[in-house]
Protein backbone atom coordinates (compact mmCIF):
# COMPACT_ATOMS: atom_id res chain seq x y z
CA UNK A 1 0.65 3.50 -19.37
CA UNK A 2 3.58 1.75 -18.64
CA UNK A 3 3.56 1.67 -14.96
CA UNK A 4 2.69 -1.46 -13.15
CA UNK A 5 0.96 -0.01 -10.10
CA UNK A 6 -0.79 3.35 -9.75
CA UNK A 7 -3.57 4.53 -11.98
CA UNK A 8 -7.38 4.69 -11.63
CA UNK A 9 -7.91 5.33 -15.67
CA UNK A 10 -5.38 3.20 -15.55
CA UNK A 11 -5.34 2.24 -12.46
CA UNK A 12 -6.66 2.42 15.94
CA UNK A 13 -3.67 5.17 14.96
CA UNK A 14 -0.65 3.00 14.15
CA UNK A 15 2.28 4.37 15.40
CA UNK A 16 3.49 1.24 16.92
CA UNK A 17 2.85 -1.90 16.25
CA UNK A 18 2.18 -4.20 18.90
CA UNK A 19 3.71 -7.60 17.63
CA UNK A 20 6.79 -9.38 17.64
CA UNK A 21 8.11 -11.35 15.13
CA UNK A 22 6.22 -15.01 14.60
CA UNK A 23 7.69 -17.63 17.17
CA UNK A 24 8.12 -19.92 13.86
CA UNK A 25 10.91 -19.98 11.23
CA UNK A 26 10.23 -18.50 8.33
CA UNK A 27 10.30 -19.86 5.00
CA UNK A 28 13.05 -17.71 3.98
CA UNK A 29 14.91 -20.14 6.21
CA UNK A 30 15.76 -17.78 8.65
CA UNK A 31 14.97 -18.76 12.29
CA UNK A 32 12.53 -15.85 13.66
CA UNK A 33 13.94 -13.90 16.27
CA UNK A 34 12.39 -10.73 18.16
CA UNK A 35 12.86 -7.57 16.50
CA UNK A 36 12.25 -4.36 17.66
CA UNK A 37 8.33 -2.94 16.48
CA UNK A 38 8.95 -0.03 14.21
CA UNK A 39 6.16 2.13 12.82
CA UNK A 40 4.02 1.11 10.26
CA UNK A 41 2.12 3.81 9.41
CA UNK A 42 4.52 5.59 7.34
CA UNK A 43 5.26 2.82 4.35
CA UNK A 44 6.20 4.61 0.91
CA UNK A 45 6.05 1.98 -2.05
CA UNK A 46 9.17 0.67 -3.80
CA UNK A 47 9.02 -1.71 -6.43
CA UNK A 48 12.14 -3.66 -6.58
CA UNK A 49 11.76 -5.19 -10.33
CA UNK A 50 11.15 -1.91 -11.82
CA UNK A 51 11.99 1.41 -12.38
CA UNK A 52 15.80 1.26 -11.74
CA UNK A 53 15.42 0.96 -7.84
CA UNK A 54 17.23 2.54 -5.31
CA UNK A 55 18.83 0.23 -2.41
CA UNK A 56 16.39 0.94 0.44
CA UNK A 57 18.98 0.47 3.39
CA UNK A 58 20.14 3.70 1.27
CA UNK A 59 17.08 5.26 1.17
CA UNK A 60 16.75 4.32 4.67
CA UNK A 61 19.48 6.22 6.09
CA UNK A 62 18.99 9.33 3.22
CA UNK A 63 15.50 9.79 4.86
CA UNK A 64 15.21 8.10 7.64
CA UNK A 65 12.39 6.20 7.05
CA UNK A 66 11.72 2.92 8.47
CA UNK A 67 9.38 0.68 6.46
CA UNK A 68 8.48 -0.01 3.13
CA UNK A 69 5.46 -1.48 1.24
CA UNK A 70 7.47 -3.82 -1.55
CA UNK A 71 5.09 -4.21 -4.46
CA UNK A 72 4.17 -6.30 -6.29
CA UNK A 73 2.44 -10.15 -5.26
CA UNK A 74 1.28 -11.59 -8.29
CA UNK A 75 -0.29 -14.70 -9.51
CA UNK A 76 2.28 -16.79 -11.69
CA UNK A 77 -0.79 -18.20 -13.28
CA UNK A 78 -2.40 -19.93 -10.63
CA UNK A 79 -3.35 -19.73 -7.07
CA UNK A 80 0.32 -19.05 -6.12
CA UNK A 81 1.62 -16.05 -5.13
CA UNK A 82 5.03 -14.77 -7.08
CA UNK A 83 6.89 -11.63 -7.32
CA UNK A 84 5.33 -9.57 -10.22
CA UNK A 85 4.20 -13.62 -11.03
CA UNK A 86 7.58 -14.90 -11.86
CA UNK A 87 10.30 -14.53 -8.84
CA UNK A 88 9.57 -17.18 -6.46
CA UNK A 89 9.47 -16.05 -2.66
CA UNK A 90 12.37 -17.92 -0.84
CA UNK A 91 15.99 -17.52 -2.08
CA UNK A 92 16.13 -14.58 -4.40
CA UNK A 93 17.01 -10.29 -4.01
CA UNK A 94 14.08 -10.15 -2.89
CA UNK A 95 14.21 -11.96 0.20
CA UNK A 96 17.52 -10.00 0.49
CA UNK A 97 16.49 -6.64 0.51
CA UNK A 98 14.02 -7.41 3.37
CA UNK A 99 16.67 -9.32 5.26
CA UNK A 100 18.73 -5.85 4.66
CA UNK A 101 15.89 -3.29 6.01
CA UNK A 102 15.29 -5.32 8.73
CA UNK A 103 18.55 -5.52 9.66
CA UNK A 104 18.73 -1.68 9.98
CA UNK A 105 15.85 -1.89 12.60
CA UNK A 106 13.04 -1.29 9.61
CA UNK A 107 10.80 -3.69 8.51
CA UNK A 108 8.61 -4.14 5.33
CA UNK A 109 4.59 -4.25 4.32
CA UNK A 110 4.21 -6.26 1.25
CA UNK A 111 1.40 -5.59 -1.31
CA UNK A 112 -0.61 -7.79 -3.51
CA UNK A 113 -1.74 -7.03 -6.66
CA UNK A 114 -1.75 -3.51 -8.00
CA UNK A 115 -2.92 -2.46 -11.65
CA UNK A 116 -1.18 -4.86 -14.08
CA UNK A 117 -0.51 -8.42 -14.25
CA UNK A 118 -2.70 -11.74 -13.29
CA UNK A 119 -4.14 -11.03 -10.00
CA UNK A 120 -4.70 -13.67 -6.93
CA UNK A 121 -8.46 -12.57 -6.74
CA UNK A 122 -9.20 -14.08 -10.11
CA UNK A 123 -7.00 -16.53 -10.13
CA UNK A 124 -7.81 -18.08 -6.75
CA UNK A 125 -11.48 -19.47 -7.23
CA UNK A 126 -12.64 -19.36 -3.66
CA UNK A 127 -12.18 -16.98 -0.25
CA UNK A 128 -9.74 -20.23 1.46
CA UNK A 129 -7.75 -20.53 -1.93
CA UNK A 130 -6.90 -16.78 -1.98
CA UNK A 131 -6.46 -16.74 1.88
CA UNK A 132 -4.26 -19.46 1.53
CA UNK A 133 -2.07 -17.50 -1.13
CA UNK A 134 -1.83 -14.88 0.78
CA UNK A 135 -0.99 -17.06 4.19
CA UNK A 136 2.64 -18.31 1.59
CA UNK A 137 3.39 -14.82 1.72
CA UNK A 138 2.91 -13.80 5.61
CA UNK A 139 4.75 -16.98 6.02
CA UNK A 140 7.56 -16.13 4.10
CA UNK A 141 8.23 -13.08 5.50
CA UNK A 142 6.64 -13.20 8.83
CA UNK A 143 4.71 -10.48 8.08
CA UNK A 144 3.36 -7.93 10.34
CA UNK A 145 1.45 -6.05 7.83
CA UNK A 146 -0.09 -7.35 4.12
CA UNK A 147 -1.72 -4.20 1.71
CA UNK A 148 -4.15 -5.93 -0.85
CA UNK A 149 -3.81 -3.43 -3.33
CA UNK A 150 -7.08 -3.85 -5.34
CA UNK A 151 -7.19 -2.56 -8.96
CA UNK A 152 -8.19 -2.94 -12.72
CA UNK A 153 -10.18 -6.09 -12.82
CA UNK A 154 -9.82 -7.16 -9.79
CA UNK A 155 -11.87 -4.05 -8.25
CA UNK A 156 -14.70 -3.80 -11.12
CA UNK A 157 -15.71 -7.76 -10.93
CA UNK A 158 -18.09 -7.49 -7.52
CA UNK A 159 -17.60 -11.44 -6.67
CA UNK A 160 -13.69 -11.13 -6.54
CA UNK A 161 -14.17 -8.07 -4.20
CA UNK A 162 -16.09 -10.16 -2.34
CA UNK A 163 -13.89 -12.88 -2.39
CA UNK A 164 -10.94 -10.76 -1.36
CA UNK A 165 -13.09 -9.52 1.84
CA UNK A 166 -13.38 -12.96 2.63
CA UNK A 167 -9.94 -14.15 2.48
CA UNK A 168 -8.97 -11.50 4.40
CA UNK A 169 -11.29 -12.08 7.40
CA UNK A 170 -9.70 -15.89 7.04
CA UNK A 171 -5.98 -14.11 7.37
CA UNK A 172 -7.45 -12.18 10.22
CA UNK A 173 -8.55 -15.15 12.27
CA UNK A 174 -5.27 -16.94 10.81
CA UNK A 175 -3.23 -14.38 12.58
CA UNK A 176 -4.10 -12.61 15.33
CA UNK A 177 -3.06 -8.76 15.59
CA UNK A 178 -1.60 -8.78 11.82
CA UNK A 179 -2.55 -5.53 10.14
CA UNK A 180 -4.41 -5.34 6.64
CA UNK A 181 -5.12 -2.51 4.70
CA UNK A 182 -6.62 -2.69 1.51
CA UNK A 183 -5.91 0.21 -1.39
CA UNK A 184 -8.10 1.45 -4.11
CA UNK A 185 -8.56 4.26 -6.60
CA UNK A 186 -11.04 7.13 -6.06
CA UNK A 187 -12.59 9.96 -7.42
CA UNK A 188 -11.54 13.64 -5.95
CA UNK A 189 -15.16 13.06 -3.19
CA UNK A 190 -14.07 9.72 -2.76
CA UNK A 191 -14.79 6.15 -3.34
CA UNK A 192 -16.67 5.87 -6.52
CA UNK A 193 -19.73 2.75 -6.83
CA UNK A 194 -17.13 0.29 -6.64
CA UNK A 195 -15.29 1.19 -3.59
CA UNK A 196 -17.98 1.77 -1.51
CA UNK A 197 -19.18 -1.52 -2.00
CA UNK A 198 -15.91 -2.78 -1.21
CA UNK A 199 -16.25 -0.89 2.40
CA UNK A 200 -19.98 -2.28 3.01
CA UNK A 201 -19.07 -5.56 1.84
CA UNK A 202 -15.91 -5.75 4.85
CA UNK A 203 -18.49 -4.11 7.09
CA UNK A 204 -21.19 -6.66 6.30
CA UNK A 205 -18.34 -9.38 6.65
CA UNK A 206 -17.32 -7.97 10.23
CA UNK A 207 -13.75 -8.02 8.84
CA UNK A 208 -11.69 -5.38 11.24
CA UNK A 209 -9.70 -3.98 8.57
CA UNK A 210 -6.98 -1.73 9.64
CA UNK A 211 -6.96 0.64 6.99
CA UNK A 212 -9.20 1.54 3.63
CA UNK A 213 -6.61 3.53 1.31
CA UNK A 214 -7.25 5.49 -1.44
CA UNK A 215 -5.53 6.52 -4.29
CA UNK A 216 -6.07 10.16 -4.82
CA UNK A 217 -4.84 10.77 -8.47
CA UNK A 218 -4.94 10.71 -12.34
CA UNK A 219 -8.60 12.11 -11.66
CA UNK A 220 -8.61 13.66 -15.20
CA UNK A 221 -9.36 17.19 -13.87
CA UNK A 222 -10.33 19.05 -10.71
CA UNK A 223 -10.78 22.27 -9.09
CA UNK A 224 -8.05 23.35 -6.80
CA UNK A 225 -4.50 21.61 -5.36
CA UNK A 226 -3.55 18.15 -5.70
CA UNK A 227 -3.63 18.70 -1.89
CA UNK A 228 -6.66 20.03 -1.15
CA UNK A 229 -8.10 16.76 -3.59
CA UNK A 230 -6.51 14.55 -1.66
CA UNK A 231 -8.29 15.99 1.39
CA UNK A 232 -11.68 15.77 0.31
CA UNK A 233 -11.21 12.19 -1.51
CA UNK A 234 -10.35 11.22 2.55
CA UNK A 235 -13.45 12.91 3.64
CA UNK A 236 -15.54 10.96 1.72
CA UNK A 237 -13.27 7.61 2.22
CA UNK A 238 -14.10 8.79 6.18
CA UNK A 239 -18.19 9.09 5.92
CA UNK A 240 -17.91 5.65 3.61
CA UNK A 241 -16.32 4.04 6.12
CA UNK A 242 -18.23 5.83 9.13
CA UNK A 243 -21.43 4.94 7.38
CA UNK A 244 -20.90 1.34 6.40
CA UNK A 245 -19.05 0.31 9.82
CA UNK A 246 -20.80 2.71 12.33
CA UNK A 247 -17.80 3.97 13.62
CA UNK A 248 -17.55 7.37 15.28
CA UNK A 249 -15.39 10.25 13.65
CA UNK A 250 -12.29 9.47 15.07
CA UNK A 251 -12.43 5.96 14.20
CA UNK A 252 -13.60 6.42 11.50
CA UNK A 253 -10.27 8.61 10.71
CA UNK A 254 -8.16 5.84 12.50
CA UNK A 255 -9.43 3.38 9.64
CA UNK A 256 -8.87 5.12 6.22
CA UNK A 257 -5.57 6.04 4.92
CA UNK A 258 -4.02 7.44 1.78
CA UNK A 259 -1.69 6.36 -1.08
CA UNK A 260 -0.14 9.51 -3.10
CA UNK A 261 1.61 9.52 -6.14
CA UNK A 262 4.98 12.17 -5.98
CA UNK A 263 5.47 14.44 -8.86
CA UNK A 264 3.38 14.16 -12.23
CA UNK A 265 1.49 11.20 -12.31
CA UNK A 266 -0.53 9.48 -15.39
CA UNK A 267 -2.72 12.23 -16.21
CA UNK A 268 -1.47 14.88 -18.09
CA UNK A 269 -1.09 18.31 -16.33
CA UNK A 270 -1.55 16.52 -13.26
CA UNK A 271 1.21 17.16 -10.15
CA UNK A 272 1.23 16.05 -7.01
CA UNK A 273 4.19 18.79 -5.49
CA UNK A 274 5.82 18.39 -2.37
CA UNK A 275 3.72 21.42 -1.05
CA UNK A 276 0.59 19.06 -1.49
CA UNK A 277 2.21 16.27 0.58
CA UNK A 278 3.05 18.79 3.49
CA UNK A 279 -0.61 19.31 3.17
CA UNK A 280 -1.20 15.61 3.26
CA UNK A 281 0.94 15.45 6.28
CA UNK A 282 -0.85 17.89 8.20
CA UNK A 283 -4.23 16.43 7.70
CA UNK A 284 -2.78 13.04 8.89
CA UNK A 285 -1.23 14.33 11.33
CA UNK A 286 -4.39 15.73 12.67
CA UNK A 287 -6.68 13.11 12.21
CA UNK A 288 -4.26 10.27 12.85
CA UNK A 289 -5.00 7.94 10.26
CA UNK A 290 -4.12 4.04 9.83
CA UNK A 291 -1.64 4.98 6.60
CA UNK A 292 0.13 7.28 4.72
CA UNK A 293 1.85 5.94 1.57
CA UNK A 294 3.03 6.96 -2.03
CA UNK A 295 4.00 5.51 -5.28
CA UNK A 296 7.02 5.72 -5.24
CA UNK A 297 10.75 5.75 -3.95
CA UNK A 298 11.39 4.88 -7.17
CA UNK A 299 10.33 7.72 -9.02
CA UNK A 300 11.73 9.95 -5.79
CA UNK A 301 14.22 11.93 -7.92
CA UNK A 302 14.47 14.47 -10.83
CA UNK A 303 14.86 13.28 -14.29
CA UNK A 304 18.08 12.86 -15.90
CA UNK A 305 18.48 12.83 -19.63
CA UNK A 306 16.63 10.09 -20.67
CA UNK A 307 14.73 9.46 -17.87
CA UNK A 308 11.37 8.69 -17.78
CA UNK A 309 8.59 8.29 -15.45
CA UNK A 310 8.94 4.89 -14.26
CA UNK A 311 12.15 6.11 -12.14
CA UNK A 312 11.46 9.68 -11.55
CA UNK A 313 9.35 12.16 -10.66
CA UNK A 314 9.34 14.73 -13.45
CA UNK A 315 9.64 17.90 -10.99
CA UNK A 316 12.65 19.94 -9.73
CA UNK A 317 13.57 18.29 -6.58
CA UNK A 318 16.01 16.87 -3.81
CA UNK A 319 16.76 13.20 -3.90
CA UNK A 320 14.22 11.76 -1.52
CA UNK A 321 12.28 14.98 -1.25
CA UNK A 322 8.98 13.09 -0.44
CA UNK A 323 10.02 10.51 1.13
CA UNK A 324 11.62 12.60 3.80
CA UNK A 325 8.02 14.00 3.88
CA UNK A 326 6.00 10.78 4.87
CA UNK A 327 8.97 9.89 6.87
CA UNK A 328 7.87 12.39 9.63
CA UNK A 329 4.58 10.67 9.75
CA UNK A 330 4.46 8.24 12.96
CA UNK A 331 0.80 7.40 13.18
C-alpha cells in the first residue's frame, strides 16, 4: 500500500459557515482580511506532495467546487506540526496554493494525520501539547475548519484517542465557532470497537464536534453496491453517535459525515463508481449531513500508460467526474 492516506486494512447542516476570517495576521504573514464564507461541507481531499497533483484553482473552475481538505499535518518528529513532517508551514507551495483558492473566493480545511507517517497524537505526550500543535496550524492559516483524520496507530492505542478528544475540546474553547470533524475507518454497519469508543469518549468529554466521518472502503468484501455500503456504514455512524451523544435523528444526521474513495480503492475488486457517489449524494442530500468528502482529486482521472493509483482512479471516466459530484453538495 503505497498511499499515504486512505485505508482501513491499511488504513448543525453546514452549508454556510458563519465566520469571518480571524481579526489577527496570520503567520503566513499575510494581514487577515474578511473573506466571503463559502461552504464547507463539500471538501474533496487533495494531497499536494503526492500523486502528481492537479492545480486546484484549476480544479476549481473545471468543477466548480469551492473548498478543499489539503492533507497531510504530520509530526516532523516531535510535537510540531509539518507538512507530511518535513515542509514547514510559513513560506513554501503550500502556503501558496491556499493563498491561490482563496483568492478565487474558496477556502481550504486542512487535515491532520491520515494513515502513514509519525502522527501528532503520539508524538504530543499530553491533550495541551497536541492542542497546541494543532493551534500552529489554525494559526497559520486562519483556519475555519481542522479534520483530525485518525488512523493506523493513532486510532487502535485508546489513550491517544483520548488524548486527541481532549485537545480538541481545548481548540474548541481556543476558538470559538471553528469547525472540527474527525475521520475514521469503518466496517460496511459502521464504526467497529474502536470508533465507537472514539464517539463515547467526545460525548463523555462534552466536546461539540461538528462532524464524525467515516471511511466507507477497502472492507475486504460485502454484499451489494459500494453505494448502498456506504449507506448503511452512515446508519450505524448515525445510531453511534445518536446513542453516545443523545441527540435526536436529525442531529444526529447533522453530526456524521462521510469520506469516499473514487474509483478502485486498496482492496482488490473493490470500486467505488460514480453511480455510487450519486447515491452518496442523495442520501446527503436528504439527511443533510456535516460532510461529504473523498480521497481524492488526485486520483480524479483515468489512467494513462503508466499510471498508477496514487494519481488516478483506475475507471473509465471524465476528468473531475467525482468531484463535479460532491461539488453539488451544499450542506
Amino acid at each position: 500500500m503505497n498511499q499515504p492516506h486512505r485505508s482501513r486494512s491499511l488504513p448543525i447542516a453546514l452549508s454556510l459557515l458563519l465566520l469571518g476570517a480571524a481579526a489577527a495576521m496570520g503567520a503566513d504573514g499575510a494581514a487577515a482580511t474578511p473573506r466571503a464564507v463559502v461552504p464547507m461541507a463539500a471538501a474533496p481531499y487533495e494531497y499536494l506532495g503526492w500523486g502528481n497533483p492537479q492545480t486546484p484553482t484549476d480544479v476549481m473552475a473545471a468543477t466548480g467546487t469551492k473548498t478543499f481538505t489539503l492533507a497531510f499535518i504530520l509530526s516532523d518528529g516531535g510535537c510540531n506540526p509539518k507538512w507530511d513532517g518535513s515542509r514547514a508551514l510559513t513560506g513554501g507551495s503550500d502556503v501558496s496554493a491556499i493563498k491561490a483558492i482563496r483568492a478565487k473566493g474558496g477556502d481550504v480545511v486542512v487535515s491532520v494525520g491520515g494513515w502513514s507517517g509519525a502522527k501528532l497524537g503520539e508524538k504530543c505526550g499530553s491533550a495541551s501539547a497536541l492542542a497546541g500543535a494543532y493551534q500552529k496550524v489554525i494559526d497559520a492559516y486562519r483556519l475555519k475548519a481542522l479534520d483530525v483524520d485518525i488512523e493506523n496507530t493513532e486510532f487502535t492505542n485508546a489513550t491517544v484517542r483520548k488524548r486527541v478528544i481532549d485537545a480538541l475540546k481545548i481548540v474548541k474553547a481556543k476558538n470559538p465557532g471553528i469547525i472540527t470533524y474527525v475521520t475514521m475507518g469503518t466496517t460496511p454497519n459502521g464504526p467497529d470497537s474502536n470508533g465507537k469508543d472514539l464517539i463515547k469518549k467526545g460525548a463523555a468529554a462534552g466536546l461539540d464536534n461538528d462532524g464524525w466521518v467515516v471511511m466507507p472502503f477497502d472492507f475486504g468484501g460485502h454484499a451489494g453496491t459500494m453505494g448502498q455500503a456506504t449507506v448503511s456504514a452512515l446508519e450505524g455512524l448515525k445510531a453511534a453517535v445518536k446513542n453516545s451523544y443523545g441527540y435526536g435523528d436529525a442531529d444526529a444526521y447533522r453530526h456524521i459525515g462521510v469520506s469516499s474513495m473514487n474509483g478502485k480503492t486498496d482492496d482488490a475488486g473493490e470500486t467505488v463508481t460514480l453511480t455510487d457517489f450519486r447515491t452518496i449524494l442523495g442520501y446527503a442530500q436528504q439527511h443533510h449531513i456535516a460532510r461529504f468528502a473523498f480521497w481524492s482529486v488526485n486520483r480524479d482521472r483515468r489512467c494513462g500508460s503508466g499510471s498508477d493509483g496514487d494519481s488516478c482512479s483506475g475507471v473509465s471516466q471524465d476528468p473531475y467526474a467525482y468531484t463535479k459530484i460532491v461539488a453539488k453538495y451544499v450542506g
